[in-house]
Protein backbone atom coordinates (compact mmCIF):
# COMPACT_ATOMS: atom_id res chain seq x y z
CA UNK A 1 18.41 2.95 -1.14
CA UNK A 2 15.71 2.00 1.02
CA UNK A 3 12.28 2.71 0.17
CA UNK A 4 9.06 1.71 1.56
CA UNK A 5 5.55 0.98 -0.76
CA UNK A 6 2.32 0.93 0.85
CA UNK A 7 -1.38 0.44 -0.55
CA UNK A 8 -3.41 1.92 2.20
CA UNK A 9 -6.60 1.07 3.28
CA UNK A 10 -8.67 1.36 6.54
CA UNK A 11 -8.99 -2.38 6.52
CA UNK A 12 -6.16 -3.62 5.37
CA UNK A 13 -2.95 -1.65 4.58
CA UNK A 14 0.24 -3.25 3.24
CA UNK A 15 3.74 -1.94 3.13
CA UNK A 16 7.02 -3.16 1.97
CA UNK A 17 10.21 -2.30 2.39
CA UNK A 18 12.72 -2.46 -0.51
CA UNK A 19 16.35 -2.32 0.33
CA UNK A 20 18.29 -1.91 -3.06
CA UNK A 21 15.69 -3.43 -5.10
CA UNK A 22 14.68 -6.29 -3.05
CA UNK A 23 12.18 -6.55 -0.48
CA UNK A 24 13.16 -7.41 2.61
CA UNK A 25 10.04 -7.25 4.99
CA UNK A 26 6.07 -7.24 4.00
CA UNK A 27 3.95 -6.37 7.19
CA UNK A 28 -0.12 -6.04 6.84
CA UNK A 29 -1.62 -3.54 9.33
CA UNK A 30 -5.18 -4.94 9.37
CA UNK A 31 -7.97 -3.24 11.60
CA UNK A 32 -11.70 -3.90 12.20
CA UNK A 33 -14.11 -1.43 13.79
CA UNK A 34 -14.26 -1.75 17.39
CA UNK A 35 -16.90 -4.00 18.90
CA UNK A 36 -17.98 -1.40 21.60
CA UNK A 37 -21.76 -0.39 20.95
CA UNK A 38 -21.43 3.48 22.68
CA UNK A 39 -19.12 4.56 19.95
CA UNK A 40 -20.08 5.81 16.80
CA UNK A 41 -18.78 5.16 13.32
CA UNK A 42 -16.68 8.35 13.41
CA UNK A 43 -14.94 7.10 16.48
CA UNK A 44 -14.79 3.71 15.89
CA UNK A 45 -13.25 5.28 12.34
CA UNK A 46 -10.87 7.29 14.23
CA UNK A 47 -9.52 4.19 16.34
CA UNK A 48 -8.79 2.54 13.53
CA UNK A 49 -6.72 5.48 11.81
CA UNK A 50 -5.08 6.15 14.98
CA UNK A 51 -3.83 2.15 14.69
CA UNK A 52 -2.31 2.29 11.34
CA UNK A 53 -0.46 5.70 12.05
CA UNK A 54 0.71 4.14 14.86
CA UNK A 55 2.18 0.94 13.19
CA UNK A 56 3.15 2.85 10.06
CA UNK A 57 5.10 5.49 12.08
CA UNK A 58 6.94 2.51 13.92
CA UNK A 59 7.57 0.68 10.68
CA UNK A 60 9.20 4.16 9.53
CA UNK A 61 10.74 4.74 12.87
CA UNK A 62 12.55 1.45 12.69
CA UNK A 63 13.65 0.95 9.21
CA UNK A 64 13.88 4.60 8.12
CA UNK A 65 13.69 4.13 4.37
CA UNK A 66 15.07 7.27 2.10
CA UNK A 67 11.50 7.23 0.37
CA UNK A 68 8.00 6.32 1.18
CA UNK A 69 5.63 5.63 -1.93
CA UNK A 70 1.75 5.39 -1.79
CA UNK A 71 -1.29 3.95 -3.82
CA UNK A 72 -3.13 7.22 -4.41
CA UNK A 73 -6.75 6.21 -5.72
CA UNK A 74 -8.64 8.56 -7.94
CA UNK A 75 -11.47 8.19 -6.11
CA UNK A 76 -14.10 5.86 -8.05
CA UNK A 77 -15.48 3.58 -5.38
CA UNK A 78 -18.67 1.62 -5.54
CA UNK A 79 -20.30 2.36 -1.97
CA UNK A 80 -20.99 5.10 0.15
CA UNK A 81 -19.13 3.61 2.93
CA UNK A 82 -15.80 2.76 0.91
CA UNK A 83 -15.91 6.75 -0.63
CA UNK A 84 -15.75 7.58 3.36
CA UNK A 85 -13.11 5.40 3.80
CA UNK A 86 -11.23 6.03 0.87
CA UNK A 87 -11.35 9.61 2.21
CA UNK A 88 -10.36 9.33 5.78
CA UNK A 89 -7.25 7.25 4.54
CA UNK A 90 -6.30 9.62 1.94
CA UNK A 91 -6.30 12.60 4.39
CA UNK A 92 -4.44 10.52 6.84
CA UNK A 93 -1.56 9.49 4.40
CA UNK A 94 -1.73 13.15 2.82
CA UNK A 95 -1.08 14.82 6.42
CA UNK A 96 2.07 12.39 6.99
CA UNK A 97 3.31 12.80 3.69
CA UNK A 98 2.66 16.95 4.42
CA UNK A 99 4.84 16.56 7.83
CA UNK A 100 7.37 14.44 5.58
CA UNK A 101 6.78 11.88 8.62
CA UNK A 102 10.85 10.19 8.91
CA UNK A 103 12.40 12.59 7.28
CA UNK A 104 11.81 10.44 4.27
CA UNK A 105 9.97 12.22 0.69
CA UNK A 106 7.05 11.02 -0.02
CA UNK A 107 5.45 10.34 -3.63
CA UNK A 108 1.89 9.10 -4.25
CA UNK A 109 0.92 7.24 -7.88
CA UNK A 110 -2.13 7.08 -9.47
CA UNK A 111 -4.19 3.42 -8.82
CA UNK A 112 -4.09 3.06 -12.92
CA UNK A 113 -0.30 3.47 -12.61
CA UNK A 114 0.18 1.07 -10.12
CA UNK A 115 -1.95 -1.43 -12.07
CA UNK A 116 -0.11 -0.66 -15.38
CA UNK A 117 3.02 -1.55 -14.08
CA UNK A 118 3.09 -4.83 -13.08
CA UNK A 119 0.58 -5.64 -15.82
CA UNK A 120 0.22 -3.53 -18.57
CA UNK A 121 -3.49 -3.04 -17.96
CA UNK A 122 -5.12 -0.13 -16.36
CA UNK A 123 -7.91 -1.95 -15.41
CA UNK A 124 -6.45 -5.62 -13.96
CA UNK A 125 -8.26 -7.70 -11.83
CA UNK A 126 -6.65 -8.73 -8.03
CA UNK A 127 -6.27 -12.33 -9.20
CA UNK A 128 -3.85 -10.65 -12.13
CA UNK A 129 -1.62 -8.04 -10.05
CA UNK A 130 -1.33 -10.93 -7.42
CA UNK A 131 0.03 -12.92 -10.29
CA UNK A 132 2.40 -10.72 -11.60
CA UNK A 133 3.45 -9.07 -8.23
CA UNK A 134 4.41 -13.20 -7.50
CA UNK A 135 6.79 -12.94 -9.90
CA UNK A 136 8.95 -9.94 -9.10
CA UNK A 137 10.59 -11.39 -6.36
CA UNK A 138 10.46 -15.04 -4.59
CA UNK A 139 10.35 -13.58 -0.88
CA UNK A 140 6.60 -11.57 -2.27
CA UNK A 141 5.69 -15.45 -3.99
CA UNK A 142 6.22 -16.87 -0.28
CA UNK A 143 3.99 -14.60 2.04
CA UNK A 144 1.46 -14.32 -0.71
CA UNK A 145 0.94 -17.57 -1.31
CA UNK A 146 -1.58 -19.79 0.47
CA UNK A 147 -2.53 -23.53 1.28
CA UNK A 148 -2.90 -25.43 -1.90
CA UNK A 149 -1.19 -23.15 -4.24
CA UNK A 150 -3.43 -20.41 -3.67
CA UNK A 151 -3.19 -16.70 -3.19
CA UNK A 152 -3.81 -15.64 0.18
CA UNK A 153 -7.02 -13.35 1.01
CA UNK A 154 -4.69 -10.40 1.90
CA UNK A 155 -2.15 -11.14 -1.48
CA UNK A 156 -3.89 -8.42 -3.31
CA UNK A 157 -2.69 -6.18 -1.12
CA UNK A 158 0.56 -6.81 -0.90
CA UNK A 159 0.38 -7.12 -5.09
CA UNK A 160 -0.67 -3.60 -4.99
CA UNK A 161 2.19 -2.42 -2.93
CA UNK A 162 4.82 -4.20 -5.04
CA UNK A 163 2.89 -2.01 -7.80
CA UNK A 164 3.96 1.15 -6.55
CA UNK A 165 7.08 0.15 -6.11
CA UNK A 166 7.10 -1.00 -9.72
CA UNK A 167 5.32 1.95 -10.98
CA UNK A 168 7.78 4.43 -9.04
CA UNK A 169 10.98 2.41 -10.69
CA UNK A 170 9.45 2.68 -14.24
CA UNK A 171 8.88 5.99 -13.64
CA UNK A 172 12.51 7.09 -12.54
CA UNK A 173 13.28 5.09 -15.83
CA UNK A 174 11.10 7.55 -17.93
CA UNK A 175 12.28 10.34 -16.39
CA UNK A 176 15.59 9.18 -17.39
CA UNK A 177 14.71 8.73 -20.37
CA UNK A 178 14.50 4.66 -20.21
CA UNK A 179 10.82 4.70 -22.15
């Protein structure tokens, strides 16, 4: 089975796809705001959502996984600006997952989840998922890691996107009755 995870953001969004288990590609769809002083935030926003659609619908469009799982935040942010954002991501990812973009079903866990599964913790820091999402595969250890041994600044992203994956697995387990 092929399944994609993805931890969206309007920054940084991360998705990996999982054939049988085992990730085979990792791809970060990173945008800034455009540069172009006429626009305004909303359309500046809107450039940037129209970007990671676009390279998230080719990234379905070319490896067509059965399944597409998704970070779902509860909503808790700490600014203004990253509510908005949180927002305009959410509805983005909610309208695909509404078209069932690919043909593929589409299931959404809970941030806590996420963080649960790769570390028992519903409250982990970055440096921690990282850590553990490093261990679930070598190929995730590679493009996370940085120069000297260190995590890369986009690793936690990629460590949250291994969590859904994780999460999802564990929860096709319970449902199975695994515990």
């Amino acid at each position: 089975m092929k399944i994609l995870s993805i931890d969206p953001s309007l920054t940084n969004t991360a998705c990996i796809i999982w054939e049988d288990g085992v990730p085979t590609v990792a791809r970060l769809i990173g945008t800034k705001p455009s540069k172009v002083r006429y626009l305004t935030v909303a359309e500046k926003d809107a450039e940037r959502l129209e970007s990671i659609v676009r390279e998230l619908t080719d990234l379905i469009d070319e490896h067509k996984p059965d399944m597409v799982l998704a970070e779902q935040s509860l909503g808790a942010t700490q600014s203004a600006v990253a509510t908005k954002s949180l927002g305009l991501v959410a509805g983005m990812m909610t309208t695909l997952a509404s078209l069932k973009y690919g043909g593929a079903g589409w299931v959404f866990i809970r941030v806590h989840d996420v963080k649960r599964a790769l570390v028992n913790k519903p409250h982990a820091t970055k440096t921690e998922m990282v850590e553990a999402a490093a261990k679930v595969h070598p190929y995730l250890h590679e493009i996370m890691r940085g120069e000297r041994s260190k995590w890369r600044g986009d690793a936690e992203h990629y460590a949250d996107a291994t969590g859904v994956y994780v999460a999802y697995q564990r929860m096709g387990q319970t449902l199975k009755g695994g515990g």
